[in-house]
N, C-alpha and C. Protein backbone atom coordinates (compact mmCIF):
# COMPACT_ATOMS: atom_id res chain seq x y z
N UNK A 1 33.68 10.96 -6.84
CA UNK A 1 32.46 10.70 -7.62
C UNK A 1 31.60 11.94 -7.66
N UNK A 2 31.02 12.12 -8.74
CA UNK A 2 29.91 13.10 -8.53
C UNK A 2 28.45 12.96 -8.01
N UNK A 3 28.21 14.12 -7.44
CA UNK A 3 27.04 13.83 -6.43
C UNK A 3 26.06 15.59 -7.46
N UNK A 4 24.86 15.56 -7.00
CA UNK A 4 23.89 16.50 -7.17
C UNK A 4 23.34 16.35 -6.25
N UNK A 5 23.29 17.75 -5.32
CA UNK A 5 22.11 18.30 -4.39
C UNK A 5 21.04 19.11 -5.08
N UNK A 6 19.76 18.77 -4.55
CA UNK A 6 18.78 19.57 -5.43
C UNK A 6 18.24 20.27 -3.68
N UNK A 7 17.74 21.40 -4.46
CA UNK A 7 17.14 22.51 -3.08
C UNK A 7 16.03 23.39 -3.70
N UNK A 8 14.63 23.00 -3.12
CA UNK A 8 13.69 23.40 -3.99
C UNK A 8 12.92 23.82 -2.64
N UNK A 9 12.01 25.23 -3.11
CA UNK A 9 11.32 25.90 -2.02
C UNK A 9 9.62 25.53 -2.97
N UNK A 10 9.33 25.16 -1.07
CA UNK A 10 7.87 24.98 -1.72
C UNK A 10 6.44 25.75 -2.95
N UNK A 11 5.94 24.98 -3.23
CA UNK A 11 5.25 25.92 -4.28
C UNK A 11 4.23 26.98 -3.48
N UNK A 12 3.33 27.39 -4.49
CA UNK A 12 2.74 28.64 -4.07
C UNK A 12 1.95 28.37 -2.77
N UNK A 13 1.76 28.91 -1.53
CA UNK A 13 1.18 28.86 -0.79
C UNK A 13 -0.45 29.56 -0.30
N UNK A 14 -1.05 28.67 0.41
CA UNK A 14 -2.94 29.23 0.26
C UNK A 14 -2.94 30.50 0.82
N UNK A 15 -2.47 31.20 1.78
CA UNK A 15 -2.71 32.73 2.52
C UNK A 15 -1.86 33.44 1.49
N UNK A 16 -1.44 33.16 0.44
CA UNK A 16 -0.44 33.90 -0.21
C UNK A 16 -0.75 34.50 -1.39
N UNK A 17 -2.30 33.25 -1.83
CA UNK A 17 -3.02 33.59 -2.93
C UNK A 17 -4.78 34.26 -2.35
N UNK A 18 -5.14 34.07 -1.34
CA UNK A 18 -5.87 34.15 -0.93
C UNK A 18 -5.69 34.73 0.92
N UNK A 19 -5.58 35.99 0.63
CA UNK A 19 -5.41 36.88 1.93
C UNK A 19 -6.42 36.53 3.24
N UNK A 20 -7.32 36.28 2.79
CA UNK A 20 -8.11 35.92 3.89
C UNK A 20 -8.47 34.71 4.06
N UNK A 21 -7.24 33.97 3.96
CA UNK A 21 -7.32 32.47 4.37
C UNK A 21 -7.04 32.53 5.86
N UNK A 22 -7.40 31.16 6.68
CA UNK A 22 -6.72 31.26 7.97
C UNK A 22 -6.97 30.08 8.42
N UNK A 23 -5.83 29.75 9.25
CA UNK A 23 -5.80 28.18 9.30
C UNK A 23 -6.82 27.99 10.59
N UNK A 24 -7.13 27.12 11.50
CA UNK A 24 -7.85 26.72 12.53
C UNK A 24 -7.77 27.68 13.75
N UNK A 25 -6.62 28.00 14.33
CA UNK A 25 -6.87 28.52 15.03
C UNK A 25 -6.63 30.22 14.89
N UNK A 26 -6.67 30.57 13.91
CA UNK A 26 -6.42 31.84 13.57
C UNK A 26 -5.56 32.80 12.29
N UNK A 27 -4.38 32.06 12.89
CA UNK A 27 -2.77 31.94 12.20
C UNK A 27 -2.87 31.43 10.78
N UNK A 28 -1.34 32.24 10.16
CA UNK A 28 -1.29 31.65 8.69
C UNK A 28 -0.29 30.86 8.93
N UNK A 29 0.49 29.66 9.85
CA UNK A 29 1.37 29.53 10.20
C UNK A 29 2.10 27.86 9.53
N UNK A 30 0.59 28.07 9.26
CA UNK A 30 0.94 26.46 8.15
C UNK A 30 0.20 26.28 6.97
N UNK A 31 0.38 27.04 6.35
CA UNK A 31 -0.56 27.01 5.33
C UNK A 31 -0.41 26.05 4.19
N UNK A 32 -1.34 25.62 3.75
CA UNK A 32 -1.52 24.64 3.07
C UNK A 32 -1.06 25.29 1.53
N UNK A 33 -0.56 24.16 0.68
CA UNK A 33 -0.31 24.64 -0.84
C UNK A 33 -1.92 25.15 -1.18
N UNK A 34 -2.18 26.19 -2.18
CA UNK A 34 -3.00 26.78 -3.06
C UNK A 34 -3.04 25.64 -4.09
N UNK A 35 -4.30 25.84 -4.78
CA UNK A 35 -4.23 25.28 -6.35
C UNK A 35 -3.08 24.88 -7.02
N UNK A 36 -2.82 26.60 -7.01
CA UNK A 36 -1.63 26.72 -7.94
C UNK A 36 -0.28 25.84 -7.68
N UNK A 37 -0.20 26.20 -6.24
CA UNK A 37 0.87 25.10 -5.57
C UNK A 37 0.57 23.90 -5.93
N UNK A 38 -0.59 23.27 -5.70
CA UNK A 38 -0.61 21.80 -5.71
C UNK A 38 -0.25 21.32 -7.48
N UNK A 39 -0.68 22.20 -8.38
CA UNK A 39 -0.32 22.07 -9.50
C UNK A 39 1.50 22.40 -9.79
N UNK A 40 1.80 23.18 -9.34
CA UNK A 40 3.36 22.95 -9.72
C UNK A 40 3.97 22.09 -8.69
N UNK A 41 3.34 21.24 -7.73
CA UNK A 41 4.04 19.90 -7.33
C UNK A 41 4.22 18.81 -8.17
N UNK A 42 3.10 18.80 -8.87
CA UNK A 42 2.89 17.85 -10.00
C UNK A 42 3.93 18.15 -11.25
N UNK A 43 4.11 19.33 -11.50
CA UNK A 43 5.14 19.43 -12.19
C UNK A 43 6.80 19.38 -11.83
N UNK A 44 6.96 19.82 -10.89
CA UNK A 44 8.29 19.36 -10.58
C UNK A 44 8.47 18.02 -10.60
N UNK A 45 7.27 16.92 -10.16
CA UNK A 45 8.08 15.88 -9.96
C UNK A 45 7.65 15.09 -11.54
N UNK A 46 7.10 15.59 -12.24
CA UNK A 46 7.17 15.52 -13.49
C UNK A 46 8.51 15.44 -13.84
N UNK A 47 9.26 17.06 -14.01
CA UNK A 47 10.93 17.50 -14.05
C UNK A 47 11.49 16.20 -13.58
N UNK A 48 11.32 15.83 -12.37
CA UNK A 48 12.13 15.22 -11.69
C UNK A 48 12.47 13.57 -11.75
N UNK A 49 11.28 13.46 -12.09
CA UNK A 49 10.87 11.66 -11.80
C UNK A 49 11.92 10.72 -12.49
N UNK A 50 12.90 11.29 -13.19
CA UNK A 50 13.68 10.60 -14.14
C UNK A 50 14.97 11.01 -13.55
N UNK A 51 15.18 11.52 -13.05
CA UNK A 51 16.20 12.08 -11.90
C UNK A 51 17.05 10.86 -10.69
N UNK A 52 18.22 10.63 -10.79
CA UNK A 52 18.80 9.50 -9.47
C UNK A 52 18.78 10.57 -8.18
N UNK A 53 17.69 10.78 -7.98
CA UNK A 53 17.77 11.00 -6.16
C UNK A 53 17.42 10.23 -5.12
N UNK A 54 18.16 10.00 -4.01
CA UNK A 54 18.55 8.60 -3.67
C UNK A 54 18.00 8.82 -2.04
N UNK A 55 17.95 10.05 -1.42
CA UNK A 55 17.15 11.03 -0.50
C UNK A 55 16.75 12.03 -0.35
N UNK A 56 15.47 12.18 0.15
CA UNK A 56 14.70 13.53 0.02
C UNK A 56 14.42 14.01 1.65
N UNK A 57 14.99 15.29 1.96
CA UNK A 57 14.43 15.21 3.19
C UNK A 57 13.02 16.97 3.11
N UNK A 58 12.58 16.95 4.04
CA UNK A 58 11.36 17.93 3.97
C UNK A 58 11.23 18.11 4.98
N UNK A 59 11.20 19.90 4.84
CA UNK A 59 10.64 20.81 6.20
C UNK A 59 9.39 20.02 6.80
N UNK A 60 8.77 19.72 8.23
CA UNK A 60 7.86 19.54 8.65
C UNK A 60 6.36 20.67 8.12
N UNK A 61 6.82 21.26 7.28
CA UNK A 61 5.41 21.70 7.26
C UNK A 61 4.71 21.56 6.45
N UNK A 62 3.06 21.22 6.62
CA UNK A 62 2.25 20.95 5.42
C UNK A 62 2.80 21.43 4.45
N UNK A 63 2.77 22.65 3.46
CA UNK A 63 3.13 23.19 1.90
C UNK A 63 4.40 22.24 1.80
N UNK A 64 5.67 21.99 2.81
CA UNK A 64 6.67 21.23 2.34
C UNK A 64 5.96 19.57 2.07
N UNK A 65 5.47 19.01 3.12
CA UNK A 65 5.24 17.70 2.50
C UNK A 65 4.07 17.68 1.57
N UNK A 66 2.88 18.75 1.09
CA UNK A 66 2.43 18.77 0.20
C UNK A 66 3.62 18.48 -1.25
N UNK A 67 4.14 19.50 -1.06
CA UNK A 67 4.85 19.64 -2.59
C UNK A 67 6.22 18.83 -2.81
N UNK A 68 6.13 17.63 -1.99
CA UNK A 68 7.12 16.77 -2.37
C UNK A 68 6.34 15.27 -2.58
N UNK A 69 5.37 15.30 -1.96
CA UNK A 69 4.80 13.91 -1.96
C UNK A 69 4.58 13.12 -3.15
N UNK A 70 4.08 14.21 -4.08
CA UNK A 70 4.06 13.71 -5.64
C UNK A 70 5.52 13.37 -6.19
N UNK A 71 6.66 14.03 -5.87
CA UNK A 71 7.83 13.58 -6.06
C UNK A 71 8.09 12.38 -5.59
N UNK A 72 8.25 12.29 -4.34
CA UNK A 72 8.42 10.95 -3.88
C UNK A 72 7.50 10.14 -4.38
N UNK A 73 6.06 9.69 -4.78
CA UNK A 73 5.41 8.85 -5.29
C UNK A 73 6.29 8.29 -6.09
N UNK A 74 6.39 9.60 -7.73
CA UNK A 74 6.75 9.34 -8.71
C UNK A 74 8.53 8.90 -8.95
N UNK A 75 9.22 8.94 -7.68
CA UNK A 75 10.12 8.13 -7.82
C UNK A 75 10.73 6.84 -6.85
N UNK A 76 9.54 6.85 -6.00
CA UNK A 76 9.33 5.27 -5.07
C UNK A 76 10.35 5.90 -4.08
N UNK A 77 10.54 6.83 -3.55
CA UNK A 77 11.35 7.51 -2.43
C UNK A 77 10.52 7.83 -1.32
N UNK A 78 10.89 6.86 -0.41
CA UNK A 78 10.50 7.76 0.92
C UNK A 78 10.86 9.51 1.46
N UNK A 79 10.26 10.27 1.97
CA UNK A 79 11.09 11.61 2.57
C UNK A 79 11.08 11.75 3.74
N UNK A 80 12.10 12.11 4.47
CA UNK A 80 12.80 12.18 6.02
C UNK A 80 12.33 13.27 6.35
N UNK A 81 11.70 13.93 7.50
CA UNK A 81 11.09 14.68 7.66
C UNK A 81 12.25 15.15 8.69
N UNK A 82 12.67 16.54 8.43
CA UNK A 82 14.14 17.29 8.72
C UNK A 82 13.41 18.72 9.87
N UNK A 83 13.03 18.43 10.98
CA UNK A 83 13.29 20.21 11.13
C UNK A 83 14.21 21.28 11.01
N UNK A 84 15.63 20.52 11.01
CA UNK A 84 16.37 21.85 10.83
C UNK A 84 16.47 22.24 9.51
N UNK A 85 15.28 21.87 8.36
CA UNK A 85 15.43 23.05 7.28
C UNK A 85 13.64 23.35 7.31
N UNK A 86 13.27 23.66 8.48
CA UNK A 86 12.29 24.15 8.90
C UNK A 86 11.85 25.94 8.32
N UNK A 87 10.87 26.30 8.36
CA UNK A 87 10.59 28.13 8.19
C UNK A 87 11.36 28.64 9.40
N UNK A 88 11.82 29.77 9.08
CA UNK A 88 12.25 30.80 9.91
C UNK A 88 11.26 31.09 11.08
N UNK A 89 11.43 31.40 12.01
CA UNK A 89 10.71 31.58 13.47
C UNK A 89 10.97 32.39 14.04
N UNK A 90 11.09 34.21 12.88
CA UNK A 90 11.12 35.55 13.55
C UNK A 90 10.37 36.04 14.82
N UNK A 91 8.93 35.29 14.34
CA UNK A 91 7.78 36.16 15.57
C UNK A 91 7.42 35.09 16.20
N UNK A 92 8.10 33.85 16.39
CA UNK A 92 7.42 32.75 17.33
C UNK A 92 8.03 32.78 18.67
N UNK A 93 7.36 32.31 19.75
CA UNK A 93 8.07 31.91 20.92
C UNK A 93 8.55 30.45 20.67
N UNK A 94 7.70 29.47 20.22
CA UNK A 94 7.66 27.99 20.23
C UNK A 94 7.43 27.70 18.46
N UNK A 95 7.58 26.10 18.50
CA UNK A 95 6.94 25.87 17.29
C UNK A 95 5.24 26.02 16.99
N UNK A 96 4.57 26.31 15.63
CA UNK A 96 3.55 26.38 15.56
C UNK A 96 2.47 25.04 16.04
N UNK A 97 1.80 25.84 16.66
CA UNK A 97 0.70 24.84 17.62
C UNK A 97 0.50 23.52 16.27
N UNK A 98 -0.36 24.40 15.57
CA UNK A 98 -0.94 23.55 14.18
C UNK A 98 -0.29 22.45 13.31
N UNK A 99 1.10 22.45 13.34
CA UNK A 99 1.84 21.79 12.76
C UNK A 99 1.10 20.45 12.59
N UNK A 100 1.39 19.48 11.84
CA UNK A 100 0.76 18.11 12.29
C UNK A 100 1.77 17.38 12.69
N UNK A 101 1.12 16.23 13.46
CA UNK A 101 1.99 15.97 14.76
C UNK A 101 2.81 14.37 13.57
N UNK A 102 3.82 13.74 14.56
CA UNK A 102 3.89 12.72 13.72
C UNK A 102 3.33 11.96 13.33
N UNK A 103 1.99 11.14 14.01
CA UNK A 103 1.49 10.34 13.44
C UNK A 103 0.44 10.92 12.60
N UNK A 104 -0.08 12.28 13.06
CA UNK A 104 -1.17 12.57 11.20
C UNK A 104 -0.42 12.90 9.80
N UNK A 105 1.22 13.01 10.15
CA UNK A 105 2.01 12.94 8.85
C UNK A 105 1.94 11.61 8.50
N UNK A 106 1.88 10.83 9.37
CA UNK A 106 2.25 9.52 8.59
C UNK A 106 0.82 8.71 8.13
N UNK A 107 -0.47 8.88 8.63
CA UNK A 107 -1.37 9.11 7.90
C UNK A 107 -1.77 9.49 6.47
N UNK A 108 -1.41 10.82 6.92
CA UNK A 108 -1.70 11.61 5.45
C UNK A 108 -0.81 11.61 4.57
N UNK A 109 0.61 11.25 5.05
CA UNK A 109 1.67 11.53 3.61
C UNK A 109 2.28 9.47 4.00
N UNK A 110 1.63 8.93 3.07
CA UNK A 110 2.76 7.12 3.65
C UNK A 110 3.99 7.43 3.36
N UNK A 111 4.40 8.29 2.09
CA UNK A 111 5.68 7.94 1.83
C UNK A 111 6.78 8.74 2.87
N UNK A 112 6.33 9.35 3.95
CA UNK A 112 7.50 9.87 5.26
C UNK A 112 7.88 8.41 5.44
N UNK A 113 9.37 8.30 5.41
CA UNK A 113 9.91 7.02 6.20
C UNK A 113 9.75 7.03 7.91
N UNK A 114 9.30 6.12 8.35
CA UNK A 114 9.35 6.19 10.20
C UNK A 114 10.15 6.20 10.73
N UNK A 115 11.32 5.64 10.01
CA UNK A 115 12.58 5.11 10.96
C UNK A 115 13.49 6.42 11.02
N UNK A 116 13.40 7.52 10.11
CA UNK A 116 14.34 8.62 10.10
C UNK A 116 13.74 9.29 11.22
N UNK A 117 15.24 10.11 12.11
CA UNK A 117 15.11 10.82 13.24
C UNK A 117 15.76 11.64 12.47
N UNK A 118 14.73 13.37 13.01
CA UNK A 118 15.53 14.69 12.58
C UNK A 118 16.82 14.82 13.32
N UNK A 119 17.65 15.59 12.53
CA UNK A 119 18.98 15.97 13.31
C UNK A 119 18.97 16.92 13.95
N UNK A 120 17.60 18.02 14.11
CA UNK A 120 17.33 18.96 14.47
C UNK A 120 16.05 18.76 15.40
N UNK A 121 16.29 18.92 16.44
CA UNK A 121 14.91 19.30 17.56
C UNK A 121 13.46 19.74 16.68
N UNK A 122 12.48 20.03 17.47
CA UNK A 122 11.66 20.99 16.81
C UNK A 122 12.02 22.19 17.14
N UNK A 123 12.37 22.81 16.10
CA UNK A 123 12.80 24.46 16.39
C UNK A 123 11.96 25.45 17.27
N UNK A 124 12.81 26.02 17.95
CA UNK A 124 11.67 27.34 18.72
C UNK A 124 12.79 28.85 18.41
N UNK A 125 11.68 29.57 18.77
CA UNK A 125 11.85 30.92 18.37
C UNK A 125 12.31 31.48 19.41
N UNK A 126 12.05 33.28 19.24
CA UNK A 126 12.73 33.73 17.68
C UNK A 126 13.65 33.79 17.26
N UNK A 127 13.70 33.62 16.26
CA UNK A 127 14.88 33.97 15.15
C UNK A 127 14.97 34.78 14.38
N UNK A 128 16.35 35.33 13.99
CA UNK A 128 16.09 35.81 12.97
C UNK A 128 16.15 35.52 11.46
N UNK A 129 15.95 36.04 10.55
CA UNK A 129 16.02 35.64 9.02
C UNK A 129 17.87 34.93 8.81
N UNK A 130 18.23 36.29 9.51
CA UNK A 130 19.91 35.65 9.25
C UNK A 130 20.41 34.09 9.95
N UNK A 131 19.36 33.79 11.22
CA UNK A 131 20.17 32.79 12.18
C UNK A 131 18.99 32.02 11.55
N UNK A 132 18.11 31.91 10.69
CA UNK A 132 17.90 30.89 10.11
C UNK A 132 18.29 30.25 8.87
N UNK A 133 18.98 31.01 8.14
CA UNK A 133 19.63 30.76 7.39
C UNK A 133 20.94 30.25 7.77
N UNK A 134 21.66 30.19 8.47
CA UNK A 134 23.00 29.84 9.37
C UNK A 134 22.47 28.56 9.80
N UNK A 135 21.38 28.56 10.42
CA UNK A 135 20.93 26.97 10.97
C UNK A 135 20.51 26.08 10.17
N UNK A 136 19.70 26.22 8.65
CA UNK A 136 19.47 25.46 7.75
C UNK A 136 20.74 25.02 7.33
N UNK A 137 21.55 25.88 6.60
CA UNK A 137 22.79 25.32 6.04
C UNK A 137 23.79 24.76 6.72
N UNK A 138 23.47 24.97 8.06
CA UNK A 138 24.28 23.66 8.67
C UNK A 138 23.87 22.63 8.66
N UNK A 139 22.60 22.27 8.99
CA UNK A 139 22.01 21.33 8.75
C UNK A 139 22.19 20.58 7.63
N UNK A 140 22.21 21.30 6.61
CA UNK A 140 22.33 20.77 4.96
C UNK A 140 23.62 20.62 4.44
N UNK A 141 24.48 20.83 5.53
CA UNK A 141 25.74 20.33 5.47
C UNK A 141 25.98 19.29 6.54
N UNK A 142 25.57 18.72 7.33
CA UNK A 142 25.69 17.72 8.25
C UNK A 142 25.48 17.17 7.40
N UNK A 143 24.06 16.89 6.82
CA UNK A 143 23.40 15.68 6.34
C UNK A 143 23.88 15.42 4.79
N UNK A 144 24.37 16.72 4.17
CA UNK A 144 25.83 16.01 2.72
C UNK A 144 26.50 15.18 3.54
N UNK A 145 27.10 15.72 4.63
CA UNK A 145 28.28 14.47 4.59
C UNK A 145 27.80 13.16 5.29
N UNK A 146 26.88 13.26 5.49
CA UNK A 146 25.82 11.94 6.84
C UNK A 146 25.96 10.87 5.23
N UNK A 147 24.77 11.50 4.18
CA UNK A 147 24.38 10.51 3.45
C UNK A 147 25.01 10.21 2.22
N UNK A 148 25.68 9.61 1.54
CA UNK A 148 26.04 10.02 -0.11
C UNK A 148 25.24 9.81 -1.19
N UNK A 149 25.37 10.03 -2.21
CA UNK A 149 24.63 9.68 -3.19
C UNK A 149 23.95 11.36 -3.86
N UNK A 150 22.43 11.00 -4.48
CA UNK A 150 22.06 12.31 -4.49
C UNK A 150 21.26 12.88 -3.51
N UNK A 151 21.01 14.36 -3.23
CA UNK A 151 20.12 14.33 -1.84
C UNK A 151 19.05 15.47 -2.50
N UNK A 152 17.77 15.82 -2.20
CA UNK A 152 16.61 16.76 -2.60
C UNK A 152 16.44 17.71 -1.22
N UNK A 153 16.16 18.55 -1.17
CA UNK A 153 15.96 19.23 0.43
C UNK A 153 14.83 19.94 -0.22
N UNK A 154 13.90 20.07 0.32
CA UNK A 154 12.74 20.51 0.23
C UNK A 154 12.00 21.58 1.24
N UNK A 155 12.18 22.68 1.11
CA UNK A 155 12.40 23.70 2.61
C UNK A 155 11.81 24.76 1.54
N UNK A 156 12.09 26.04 2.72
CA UNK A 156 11.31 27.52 2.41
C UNK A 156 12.36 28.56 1.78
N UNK A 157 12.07 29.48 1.12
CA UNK A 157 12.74 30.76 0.95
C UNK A 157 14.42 30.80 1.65
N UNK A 158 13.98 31.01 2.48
CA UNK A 158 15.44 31.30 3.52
C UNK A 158 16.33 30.19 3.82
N UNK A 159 15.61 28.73 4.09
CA UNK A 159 16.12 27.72 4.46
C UNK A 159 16.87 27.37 2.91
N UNK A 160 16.81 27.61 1.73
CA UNK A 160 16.92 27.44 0.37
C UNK A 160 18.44 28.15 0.21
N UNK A 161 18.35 29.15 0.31
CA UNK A 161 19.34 30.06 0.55
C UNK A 161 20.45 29.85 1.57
N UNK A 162 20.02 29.38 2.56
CA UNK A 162 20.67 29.20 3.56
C UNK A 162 21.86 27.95 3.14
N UNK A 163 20.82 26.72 2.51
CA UNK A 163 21.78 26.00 2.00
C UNK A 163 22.69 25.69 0.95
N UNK A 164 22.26 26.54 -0.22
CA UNK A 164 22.63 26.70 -1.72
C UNK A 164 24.56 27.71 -0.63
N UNK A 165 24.34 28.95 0.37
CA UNK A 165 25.22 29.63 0.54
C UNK A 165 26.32 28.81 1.13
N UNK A 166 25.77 28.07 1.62
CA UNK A 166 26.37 26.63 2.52
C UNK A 166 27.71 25.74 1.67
N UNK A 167 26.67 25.91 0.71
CA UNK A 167 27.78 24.75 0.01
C UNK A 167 28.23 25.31 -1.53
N UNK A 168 28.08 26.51 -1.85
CA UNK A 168 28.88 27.41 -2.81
C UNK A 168 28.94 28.82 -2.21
N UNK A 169 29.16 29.23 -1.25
CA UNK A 169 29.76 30.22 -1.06
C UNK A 169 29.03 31.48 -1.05
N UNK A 170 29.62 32.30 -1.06
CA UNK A 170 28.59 33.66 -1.17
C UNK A 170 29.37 34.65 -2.53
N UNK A 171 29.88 33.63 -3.26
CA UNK A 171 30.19 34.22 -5.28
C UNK A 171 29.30 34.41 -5.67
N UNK A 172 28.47 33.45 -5.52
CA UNK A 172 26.90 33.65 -6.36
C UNK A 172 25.74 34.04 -5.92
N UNK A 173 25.00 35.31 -7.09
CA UNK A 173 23.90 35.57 -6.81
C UNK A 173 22.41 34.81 -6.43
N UNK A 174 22.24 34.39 -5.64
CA UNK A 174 21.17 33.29 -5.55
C UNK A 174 19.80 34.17 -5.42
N UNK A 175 18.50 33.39 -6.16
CA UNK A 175 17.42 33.60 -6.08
C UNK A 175 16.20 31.92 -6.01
N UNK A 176 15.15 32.53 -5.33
CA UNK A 176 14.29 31.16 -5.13
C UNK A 176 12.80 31.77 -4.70
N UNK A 177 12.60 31.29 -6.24
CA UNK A 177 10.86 31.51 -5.73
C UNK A 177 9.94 30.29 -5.74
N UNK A 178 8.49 30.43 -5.46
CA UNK A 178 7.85 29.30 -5.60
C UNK A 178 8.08 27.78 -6.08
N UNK A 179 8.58 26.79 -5.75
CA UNK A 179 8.88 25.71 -6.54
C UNK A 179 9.79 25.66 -7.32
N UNK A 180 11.13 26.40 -7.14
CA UNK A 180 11.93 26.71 -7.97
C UNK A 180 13.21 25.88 -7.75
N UNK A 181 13.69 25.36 -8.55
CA UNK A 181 14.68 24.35 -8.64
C UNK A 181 16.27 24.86 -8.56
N UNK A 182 16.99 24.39 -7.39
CA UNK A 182 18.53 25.37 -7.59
C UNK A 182 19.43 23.75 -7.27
N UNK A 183 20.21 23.75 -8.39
CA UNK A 183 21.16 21.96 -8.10
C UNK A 183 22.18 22.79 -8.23
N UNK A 184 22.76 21.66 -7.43
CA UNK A 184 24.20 22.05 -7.08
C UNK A 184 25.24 20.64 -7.46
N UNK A 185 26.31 20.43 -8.16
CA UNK A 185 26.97 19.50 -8.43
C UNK A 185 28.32 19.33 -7.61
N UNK A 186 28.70 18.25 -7.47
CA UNK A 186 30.48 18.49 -7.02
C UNK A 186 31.03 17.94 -8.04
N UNK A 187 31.89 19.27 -8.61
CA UNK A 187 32.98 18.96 -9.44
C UNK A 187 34.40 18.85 -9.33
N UNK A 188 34.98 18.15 -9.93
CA UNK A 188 36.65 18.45 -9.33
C UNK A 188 36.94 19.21 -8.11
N UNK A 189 36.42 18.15 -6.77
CA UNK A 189 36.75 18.96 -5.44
C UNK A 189 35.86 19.93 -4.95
N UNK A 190 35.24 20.33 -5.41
CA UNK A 190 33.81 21.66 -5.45
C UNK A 190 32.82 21.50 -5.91
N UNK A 191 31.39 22.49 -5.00
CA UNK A 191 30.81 22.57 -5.26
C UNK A 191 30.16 23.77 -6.33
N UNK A 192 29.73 23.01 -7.23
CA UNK A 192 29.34 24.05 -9.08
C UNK A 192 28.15 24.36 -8.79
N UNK A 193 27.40 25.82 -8.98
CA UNK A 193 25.96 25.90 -9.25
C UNK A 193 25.62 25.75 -10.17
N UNK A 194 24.68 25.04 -10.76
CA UNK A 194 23.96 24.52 -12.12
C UNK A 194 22.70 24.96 -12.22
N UNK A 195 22.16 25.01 -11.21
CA UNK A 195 20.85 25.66 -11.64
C UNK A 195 20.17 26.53 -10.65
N UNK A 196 20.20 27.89 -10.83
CA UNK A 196 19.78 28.89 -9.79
C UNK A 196 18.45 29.50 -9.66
N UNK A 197 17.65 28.81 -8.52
CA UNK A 197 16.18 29.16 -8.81
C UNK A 197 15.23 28.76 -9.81
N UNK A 198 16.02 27.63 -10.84
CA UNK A 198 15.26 27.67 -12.28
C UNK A 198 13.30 27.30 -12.20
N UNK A 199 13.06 27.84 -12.79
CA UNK A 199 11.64 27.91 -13.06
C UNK A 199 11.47 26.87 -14.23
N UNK A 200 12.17 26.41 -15.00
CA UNK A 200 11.44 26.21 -16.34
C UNK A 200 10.54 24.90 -16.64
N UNK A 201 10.41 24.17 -15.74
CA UNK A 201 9.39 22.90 -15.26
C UNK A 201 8.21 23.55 -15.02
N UNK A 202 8.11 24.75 -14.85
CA UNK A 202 6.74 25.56 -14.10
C UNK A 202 5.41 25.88 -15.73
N UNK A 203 4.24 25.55 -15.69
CA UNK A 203 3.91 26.61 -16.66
C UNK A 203 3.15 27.58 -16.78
N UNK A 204 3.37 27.97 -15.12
CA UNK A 204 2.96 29.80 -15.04
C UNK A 204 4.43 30.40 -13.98
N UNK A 205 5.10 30.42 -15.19
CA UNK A 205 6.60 31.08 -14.10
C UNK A 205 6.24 32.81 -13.35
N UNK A 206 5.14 32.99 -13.82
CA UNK A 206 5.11 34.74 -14.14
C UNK A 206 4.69 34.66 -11.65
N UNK A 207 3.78 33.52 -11.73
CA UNK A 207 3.04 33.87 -10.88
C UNK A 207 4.42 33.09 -9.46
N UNK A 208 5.12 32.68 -9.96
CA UNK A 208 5.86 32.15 -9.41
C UNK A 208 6.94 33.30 -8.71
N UNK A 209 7.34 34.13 -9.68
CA UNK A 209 8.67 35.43 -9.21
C UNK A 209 8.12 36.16 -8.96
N UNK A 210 6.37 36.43 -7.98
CA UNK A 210 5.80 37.56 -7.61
C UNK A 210 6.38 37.39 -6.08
N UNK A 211 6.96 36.21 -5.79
CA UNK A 211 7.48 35.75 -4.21
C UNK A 211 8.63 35.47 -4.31
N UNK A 212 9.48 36.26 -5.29
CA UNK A 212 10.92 35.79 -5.23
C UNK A 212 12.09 36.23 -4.09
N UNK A 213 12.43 35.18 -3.59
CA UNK A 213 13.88 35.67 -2.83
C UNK A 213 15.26 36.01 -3.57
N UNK A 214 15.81 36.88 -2.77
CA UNK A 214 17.46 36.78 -3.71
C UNK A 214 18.40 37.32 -2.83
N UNK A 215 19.67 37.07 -3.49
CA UNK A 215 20.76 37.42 -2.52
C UNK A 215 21.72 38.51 -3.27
């Protein structure tokens, strides 16, 4: 049967548009979506809302469950809150203090399901860029074969990459910026890339590829 994985990196982030932002205790370590972000959440799940995705899972961090929540509204989906497609944790010892804990996620976002347990600990540091990318896409390959149907992963830059390389290989050039949409299909036995990084749900793509990743 055919399946679609979708792998989308969060939208624009607040220290990203605004340098002298800073979260509570100092750190940019969770930063909240920007404007701009919160506006291309609304549009993806615009893109999306007509879409059979059947699970969504999301990095623990604010910008990730910011910029899925409108998705999940708009398609009556709970999202599993995943650390192992968590941010990279080059300069950390531990996870970030700030994070919100489980119960102010489930407060602030209803649609986190309660009953899902991550398959991944809370991550600690450091890492590097490469061994986080190795650890997302495993992750995002456990949980293809855990769940069937369609699945959304909702993660960062690296964790994006990590899993798109996961499950097509390293043939293709991959890129992922702000809110950028990369599906992946299984076709005859394999996995097909269909859509790499696409922007075109966005309607300021310009401000979007000023943070682009690529491979």
């Amino acid at each position: 049967m055919g399946r679609t994985i979708w792998l989308v990196r969060h939208g624009a982030r607040a220290d990203f548009v605004d340098g002298k932002w800073k979260s509570i205790d100092g750190g940019t370590r969770d930063a909240p979506l920007s404007e701009l972000g919160r506006l291309q959440a609304e549009e993806l799940a615009q893109d999306l809302e007509n879409e059979s995705i059947d699970h969504i899972f999301v990095s623990p961090y604010l910008r990730t469950l910011q910029t899925a929540s409108p998705l999940c509204q708009a398609l009556g989906t709970r999202m599993k809150v995943e650390d192992g497609i968590g941010e990279c944790l080059w300069r950390l010892t531990s996870m970030p203090a700030e994070l919100l804990s489980l119960e102010a996620r489930q407060v602030r976002f209803p649609t986190i399901d309660p009953t899902y347990t991550s398959v991944k600990s809370p991550l600690v540091g450091p890492e590097t860029g490469e061994s986080a990318e190795e650890r997302a896409g495993k992750v995002i390959l456990q949980l293809v074969n855990a769940y069937e149907g369609n699945l959304l992963f909702m993660g960062h830059g690296i964790t994006v990459l990590g899993g798109a390389r996961a499950l097509v290989g390293a043939q293709n050039p991959l890129r992922v910026a702000f809110c950028s949409v990369t599906s992946i299909e299984w076709v005859d036995s394999e996995w097909v890339l269909r859509k790499n990084g696409d922007l075109s749900h966005l309607s300021n793509q310009e401000s979007s590829l000023q943070h682009q990743m690529s491979t």
